[in-house]
Protein backbone atom coordinates (compact mmCIF):
# COMPACT_ATOMS: atom_id res chain seq x y z
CA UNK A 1 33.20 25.67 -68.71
CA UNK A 2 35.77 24.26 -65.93
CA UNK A 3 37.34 25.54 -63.47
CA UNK A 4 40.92 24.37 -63.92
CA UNK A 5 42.33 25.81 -60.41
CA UNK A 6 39.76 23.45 -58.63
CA UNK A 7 41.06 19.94 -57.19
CA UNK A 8 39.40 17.45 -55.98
CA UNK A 9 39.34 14.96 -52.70
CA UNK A 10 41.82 12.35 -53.16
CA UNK A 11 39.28 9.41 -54.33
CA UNK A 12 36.64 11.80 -55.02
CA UNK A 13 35.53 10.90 -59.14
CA UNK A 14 33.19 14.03 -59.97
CA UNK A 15 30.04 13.06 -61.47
CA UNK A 16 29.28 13.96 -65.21
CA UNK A 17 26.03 14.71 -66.23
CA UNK A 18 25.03 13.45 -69.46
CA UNK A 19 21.94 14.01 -72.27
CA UNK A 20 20.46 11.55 -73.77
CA UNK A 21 22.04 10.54 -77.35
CA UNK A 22 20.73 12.07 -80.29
CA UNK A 23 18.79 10.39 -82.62
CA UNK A 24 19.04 10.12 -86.23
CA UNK A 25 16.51 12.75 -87.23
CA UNK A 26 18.64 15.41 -84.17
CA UNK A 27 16.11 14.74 -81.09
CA UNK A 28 16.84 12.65 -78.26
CA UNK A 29 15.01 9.47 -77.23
CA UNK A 30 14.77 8.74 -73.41
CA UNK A 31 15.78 5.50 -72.11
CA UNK A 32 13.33 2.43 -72.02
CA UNK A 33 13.57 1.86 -68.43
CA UNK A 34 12.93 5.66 -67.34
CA UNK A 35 9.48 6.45 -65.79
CA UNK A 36 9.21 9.43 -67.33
CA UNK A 37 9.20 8.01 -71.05
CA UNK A 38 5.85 6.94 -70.69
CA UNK A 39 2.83 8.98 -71.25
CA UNK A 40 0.64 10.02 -68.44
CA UNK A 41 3.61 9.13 -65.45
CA UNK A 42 2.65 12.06 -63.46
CA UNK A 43 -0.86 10.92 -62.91
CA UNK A 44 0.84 7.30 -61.84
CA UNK A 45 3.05 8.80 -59.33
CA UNK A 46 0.57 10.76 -57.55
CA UNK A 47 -1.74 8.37 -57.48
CA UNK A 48 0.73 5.96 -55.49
CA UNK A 49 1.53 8.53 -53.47
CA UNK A 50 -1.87 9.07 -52.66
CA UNK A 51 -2.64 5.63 -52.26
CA UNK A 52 0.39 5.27 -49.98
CA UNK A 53 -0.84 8.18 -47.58
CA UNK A 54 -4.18 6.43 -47.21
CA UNK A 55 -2.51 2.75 -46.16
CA UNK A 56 -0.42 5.07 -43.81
CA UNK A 57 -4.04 6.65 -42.21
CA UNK A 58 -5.07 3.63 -41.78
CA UNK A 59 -2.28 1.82 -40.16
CA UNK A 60 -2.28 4.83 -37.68
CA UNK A 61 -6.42 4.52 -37.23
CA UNK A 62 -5.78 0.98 -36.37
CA UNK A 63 -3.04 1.47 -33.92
CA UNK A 64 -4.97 3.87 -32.18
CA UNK A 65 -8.21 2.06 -31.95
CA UNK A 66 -5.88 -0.74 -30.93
CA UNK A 67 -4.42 1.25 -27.98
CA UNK A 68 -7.80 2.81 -26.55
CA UNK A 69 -9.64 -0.80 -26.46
CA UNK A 70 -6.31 -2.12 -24.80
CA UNK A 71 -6.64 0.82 -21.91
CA UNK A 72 -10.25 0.00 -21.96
CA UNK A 73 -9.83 -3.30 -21.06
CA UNK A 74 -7.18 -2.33 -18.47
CA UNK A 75 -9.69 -0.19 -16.63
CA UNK A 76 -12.26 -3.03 -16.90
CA UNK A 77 -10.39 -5.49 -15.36
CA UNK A 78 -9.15 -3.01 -12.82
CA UNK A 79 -13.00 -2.14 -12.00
CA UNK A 80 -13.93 -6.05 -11.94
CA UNK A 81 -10.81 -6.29 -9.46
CA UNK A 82 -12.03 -3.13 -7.42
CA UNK A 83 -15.94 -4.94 -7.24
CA UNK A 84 -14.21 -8.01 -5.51
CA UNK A 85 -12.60 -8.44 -2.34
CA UNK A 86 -10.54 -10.62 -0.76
CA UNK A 87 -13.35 -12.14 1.55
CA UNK A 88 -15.35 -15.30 0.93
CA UNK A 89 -18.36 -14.77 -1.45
CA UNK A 90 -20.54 -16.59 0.25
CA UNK A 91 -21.29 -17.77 3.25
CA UNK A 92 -20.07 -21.67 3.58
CA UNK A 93 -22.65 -23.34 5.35
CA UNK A 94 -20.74 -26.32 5.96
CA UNK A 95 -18.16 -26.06 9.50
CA UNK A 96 -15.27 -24.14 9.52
CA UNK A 97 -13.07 -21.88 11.46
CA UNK A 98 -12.93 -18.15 10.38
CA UNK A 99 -9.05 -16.62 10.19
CA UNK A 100 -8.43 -12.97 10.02
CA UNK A 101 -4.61 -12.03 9.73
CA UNK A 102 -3.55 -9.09 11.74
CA UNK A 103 -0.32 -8.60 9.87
CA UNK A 104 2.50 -5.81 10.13
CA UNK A 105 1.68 -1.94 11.08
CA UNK A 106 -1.76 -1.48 12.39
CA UNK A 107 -2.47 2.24 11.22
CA UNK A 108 -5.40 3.32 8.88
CA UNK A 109 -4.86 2.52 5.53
CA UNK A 110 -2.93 -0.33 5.99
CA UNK A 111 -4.18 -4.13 5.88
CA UNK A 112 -4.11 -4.32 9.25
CA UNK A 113 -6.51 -1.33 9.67
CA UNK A 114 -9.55 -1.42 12.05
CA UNK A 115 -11.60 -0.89 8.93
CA UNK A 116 -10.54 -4.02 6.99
CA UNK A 117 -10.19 -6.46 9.92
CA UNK A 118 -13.47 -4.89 11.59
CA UNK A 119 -15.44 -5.75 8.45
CA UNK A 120 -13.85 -8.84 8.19
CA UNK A 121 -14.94 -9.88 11.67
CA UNK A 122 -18.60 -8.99 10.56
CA UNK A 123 -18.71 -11.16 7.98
CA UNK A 124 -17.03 -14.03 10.05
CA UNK A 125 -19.33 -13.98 12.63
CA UNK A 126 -22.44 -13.17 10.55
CA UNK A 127 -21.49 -16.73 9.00
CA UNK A 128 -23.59 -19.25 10.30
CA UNK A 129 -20.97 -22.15 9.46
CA UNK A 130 -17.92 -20.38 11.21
CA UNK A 131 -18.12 -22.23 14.58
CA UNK A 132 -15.53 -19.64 15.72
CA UNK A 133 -13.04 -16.51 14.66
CA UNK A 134 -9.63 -16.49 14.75
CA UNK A 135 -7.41 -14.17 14.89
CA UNK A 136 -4.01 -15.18 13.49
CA UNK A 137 -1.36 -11.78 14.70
CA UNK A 138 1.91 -10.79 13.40
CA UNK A 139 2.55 -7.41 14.38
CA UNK A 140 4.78 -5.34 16.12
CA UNK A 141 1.85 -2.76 17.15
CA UNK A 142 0.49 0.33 15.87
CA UNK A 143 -2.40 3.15 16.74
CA UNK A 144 -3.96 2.84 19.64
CA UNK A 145 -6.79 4.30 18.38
CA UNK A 146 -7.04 1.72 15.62
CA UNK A 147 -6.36 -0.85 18.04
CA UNK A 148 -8.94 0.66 20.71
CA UNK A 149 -11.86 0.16 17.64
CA UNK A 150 -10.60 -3.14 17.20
CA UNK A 151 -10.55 -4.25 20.87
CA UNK A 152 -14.32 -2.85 21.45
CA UNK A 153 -15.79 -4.39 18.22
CA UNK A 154 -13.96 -8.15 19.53
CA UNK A 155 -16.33 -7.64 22.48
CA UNK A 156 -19.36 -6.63 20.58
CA UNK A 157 -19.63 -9.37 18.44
CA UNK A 158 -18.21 -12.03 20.61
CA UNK A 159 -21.77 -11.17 22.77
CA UNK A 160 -23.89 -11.00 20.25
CA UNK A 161 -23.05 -13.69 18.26
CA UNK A 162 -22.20 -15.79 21.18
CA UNK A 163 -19.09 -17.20 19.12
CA UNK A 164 -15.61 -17.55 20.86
CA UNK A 165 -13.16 -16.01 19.30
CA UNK A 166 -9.13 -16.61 19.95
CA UNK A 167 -6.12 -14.90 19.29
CA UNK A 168 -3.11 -17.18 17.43
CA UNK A 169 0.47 -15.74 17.62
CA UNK A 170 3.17 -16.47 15.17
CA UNK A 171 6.30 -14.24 15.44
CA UNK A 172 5.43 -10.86 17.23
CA UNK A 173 2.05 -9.38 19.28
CA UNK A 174 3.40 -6.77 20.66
CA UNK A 175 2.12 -2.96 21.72
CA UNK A 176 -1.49 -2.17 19.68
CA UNK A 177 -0.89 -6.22 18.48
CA UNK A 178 -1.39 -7.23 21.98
CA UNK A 179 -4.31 -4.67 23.00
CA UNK A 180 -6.30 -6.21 20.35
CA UNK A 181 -5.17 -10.10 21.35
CA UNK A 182 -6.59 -8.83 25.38
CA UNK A 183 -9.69 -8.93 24.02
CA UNK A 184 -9.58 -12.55 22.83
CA UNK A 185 -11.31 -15.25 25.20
CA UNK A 186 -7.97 -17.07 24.63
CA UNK A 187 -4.25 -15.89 23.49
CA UNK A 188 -2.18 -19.08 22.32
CA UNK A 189 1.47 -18.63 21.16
CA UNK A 190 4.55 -20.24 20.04
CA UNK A 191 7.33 -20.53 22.87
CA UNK A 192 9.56 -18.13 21.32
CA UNK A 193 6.78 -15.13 19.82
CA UNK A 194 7.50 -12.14 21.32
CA UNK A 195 4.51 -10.86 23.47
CA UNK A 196 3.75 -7.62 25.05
CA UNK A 197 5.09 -4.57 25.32
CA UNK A 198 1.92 -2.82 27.00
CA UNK A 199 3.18 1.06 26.87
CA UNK A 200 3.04 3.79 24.66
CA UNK A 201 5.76 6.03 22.70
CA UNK A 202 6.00 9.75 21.12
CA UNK A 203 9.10 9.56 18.93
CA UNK A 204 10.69 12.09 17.15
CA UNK A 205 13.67 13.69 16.31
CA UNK A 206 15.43 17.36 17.19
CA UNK A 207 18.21 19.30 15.19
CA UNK A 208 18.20 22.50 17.53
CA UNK A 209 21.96 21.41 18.01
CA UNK A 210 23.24 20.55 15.36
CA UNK A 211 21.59 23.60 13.38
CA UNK A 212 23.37 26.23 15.77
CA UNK A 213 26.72 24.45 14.82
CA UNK A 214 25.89 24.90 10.97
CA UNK A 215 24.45 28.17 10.99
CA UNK A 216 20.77 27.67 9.93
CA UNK A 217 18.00 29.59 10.83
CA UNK A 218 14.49 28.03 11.48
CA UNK A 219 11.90 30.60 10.51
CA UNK A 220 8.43 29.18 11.45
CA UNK A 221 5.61 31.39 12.06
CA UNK A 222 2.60 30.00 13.70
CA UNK A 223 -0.59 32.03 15.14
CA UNK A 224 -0.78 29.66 18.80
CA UNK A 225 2.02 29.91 21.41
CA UNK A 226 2.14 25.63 20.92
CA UNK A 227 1.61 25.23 17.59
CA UNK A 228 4.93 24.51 16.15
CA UNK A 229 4.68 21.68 19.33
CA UNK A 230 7.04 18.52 18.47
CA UNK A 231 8.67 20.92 15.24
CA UNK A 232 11.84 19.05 15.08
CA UNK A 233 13.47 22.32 14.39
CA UNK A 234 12.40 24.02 17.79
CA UNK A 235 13.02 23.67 21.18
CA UNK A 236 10.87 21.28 23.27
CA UNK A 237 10.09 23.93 26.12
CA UNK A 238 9.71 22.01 29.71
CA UNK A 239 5.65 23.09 29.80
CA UNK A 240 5.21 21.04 26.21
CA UNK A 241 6.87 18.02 27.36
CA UNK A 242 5.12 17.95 30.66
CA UNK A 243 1.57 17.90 28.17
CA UNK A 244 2.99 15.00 26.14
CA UNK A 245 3.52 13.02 29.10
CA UNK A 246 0.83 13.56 30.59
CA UNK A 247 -1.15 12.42 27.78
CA UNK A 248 0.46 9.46 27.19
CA UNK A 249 0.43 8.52 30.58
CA UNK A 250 -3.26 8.64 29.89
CA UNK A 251 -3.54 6.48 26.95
CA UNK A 252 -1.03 4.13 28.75
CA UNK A 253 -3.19 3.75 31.34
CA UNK A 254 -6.29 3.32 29.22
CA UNK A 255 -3.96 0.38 27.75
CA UNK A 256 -3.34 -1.26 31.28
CA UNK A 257 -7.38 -1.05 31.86
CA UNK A 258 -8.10 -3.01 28.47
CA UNK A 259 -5.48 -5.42 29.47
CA UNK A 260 -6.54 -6.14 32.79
CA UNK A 261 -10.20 -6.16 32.30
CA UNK A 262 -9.29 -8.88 28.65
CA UNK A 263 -6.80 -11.41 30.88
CA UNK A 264 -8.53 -10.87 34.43
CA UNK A 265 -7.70 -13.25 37.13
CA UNK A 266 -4.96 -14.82 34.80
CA UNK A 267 -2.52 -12.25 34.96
CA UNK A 268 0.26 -11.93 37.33
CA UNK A 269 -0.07 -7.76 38.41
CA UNK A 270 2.28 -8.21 40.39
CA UNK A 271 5.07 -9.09 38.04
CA UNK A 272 7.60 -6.15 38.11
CA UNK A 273 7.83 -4.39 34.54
CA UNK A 274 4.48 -5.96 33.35
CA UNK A 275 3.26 -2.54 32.30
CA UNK A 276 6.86 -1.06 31.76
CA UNK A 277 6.74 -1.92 27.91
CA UNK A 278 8.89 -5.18 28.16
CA UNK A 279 8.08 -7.49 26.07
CA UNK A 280 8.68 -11.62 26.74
CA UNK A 281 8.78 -14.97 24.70
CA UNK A 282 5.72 -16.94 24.41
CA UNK A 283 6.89 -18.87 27.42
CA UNK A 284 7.20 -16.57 29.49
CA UNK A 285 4.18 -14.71 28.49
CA UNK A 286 1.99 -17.89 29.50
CA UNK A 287 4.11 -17.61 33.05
CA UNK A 288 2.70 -14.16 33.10
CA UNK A 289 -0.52 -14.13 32.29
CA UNK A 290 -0.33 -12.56 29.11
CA UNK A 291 -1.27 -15.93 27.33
CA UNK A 292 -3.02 -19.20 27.67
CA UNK A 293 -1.16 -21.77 26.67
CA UNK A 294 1.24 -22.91 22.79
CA UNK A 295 -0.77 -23.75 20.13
CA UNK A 296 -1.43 -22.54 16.36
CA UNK A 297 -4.12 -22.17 14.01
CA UNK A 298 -4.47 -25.95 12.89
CA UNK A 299 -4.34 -26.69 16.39
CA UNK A 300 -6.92 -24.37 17.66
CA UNK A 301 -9.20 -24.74 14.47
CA UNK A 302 -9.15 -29.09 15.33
CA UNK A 303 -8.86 -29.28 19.28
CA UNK A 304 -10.50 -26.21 20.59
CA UNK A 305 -12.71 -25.18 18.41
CA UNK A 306 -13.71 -28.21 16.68
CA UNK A 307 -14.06 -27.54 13.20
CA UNK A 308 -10.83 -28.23 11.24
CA UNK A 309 -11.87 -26.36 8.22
CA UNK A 310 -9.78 -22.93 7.88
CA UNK A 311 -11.12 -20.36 5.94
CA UNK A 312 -9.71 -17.03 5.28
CA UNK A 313 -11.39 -13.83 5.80
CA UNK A 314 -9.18 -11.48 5.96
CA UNK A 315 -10.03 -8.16 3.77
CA UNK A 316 -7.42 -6.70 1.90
CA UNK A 317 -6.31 -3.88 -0.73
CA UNK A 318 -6.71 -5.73 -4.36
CA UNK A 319 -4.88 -4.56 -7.26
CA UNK A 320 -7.11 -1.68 -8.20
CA UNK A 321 -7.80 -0.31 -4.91
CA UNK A 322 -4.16 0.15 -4.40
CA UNK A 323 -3.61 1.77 -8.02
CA UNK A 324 -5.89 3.98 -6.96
CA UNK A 325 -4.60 4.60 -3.35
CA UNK A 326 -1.35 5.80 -5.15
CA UNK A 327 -2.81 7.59 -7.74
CA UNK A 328 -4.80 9.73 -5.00
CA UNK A 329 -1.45 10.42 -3.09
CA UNK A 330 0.29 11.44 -6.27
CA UNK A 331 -2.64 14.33 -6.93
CA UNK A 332 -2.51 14.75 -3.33
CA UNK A 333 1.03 15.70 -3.33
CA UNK A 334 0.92 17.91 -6.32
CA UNK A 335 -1.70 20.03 -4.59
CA UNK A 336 0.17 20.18 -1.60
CA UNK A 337 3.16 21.46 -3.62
CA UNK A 338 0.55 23.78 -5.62
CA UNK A 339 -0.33 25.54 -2.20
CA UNK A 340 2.20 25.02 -0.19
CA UNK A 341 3.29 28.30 0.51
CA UNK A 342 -0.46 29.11 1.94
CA UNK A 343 -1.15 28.85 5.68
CA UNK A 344 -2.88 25.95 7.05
CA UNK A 345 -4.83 24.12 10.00
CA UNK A 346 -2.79 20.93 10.61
């Protein structure tokens, strides 16, 4: 039965369903090539269906397997990389001079820490073929306190090991840079590095001002009348800044002590600004006092220390260590977000 009000998409050819013909004797025969003629087709079609589910399993148990042995191998090579370090292996018996780059900030965790070049000063001078150590700077400065470790473990050594050790300046020793290079039985530089800049700096910034234009509030509760001390938000009171300066007028001094005690006799004290934080070119610092005389690693390693050999001992962060240095500050940051709303001692 049709429906003869219904029309059709222009185009559109409906599709007619059709029986197989009849046959001779009034049944119908199914076509040759149709699956279903045969006997038994059912079984056939779940079987390769089954069959096709269990190639599918195991293409899937392969991947898998495929995937974990490729992490595992990550995390063995990472663990191989995080066994190694980037200092010799061995001590070289054979003459050489021992260079340790002091290079960019020097702050904890960074590669000019007093952790990585301290240990790679031990194993410089524990090396009975490093004639002497030295120090090749580029750095603009950093903690004093790093800086101050540094300084006191140059002296250490140098006395008992009874090996010289010299500092080598390329572009900048400036600030912590230059604390370090005072303790150095010899500072040599390229006429235009930029050298010294003995002082010390608390730098921040304060929105007090600009917050009263805008119409924010700072809400800061702290249990300590100074404890919200250097809060960029708050008002430096006249007592707090009196404390900062005071302390850094101590650590500057502390500063001016290591750097007269390192250079001695050699440097001009009575240069105005020596101790102001100015800083000079590699020419002038030799004028000053603050350096011996031009010269660079080659030249130090052949003519002054003899042994023309370089070897490199600076100690660094490999590949794995600093994986793992960000993966720690990643959970580190989550649980600071977790409990951030809960007082603290900081």
């Amino acid at each position: 039965m049709t429906d003869s009000n219904r029309t059709e998409p222009e185009g559109f050819e409906p599709f007619e369903r059709t029986a197989p013909p009849l046959s001779a004797d009034g049944t119908r025969t199914m076509a040759k090539n149709d699956p279903t003629s045969s006997p038994g087709w059912e079984r056939a079609t779940l079987e390769k269906l089954a069959f096709a589910a269990v190639r599918e399993q195991r293409a899937t148990r392969r991947w898998k397997t495929f995937v974990r042995l490729s992490w595992l191998a990550f995390f063995v090579f990472l663990l191989w990389f995080a066994m190694s370090r980037g200092t010799p292996a061995s001590a070289k018996a054979t003459p050489h001079t021992a260079v340790i780059e002091i290079k960019g900030e020097i702050a904890a965790g960074a590669d000019a820490s007093a952790e990585f070049v301290v240990a790679a000063m031990k194993t410089a001078f524990e090396d009975d073929g490093a004639k002497g150590v030295v120090l090749l700077i580029n750095s603009p400065g950093g903690s004093p306190v790093q800086a101050g470790i540094i300084n006191d473990e140059i002296k250490r050594m140098r006395a008992k090991y009874n090996k010289p050790v010299y500092a080598v300046v390329e572009e900048t020793c400036a600030s912590a840079a230059y604390y370090i290079a005072a303790a150095t039985d010899k500072i040599f530089v390229d006429k235009a590095s930029i050298v010294g800049s003995i002082g010390v700096l608390m730098d921040g910034f304060g929105f007090t001002g600009l917050m009263d234009k805008v119409g924010v509030e700072r809400r800061l509760l702290t249990a300590g009348d100074n404890k919200g001390f250097m809060d960029p938000f708050s008002p430096l009171n006249d007592a707090q800044k009196a404390h900062a300066q005071q302390m850094l007028d101590q650590i500057h001094n502390q500063f001016i002590e290591v750097v007269k005690s390192g250079r001695g006799d050699r440097l001009k004290t009575d240069t105005p600004g020596l101790f102001s934080g100015l800083f000079w070119s590699g020419q002038q610092s030799i004028e000053l006092g603050l350096a011996d005389q031009l010269g660079n690693v080659d030249f130090v390693a052949r003519d002054v220390i003899k042994a023309e050999e370089v070897i490199d001992y600076t100690r660094r962060d490999n590949v794995a260590e600093k994986l793992a240095k960000k993966f720690g500050a990643a959970l580190a940051d989550a649980s600071v977000r977790a409990l951030h709303a809960a007082p603290a001692l900081r």
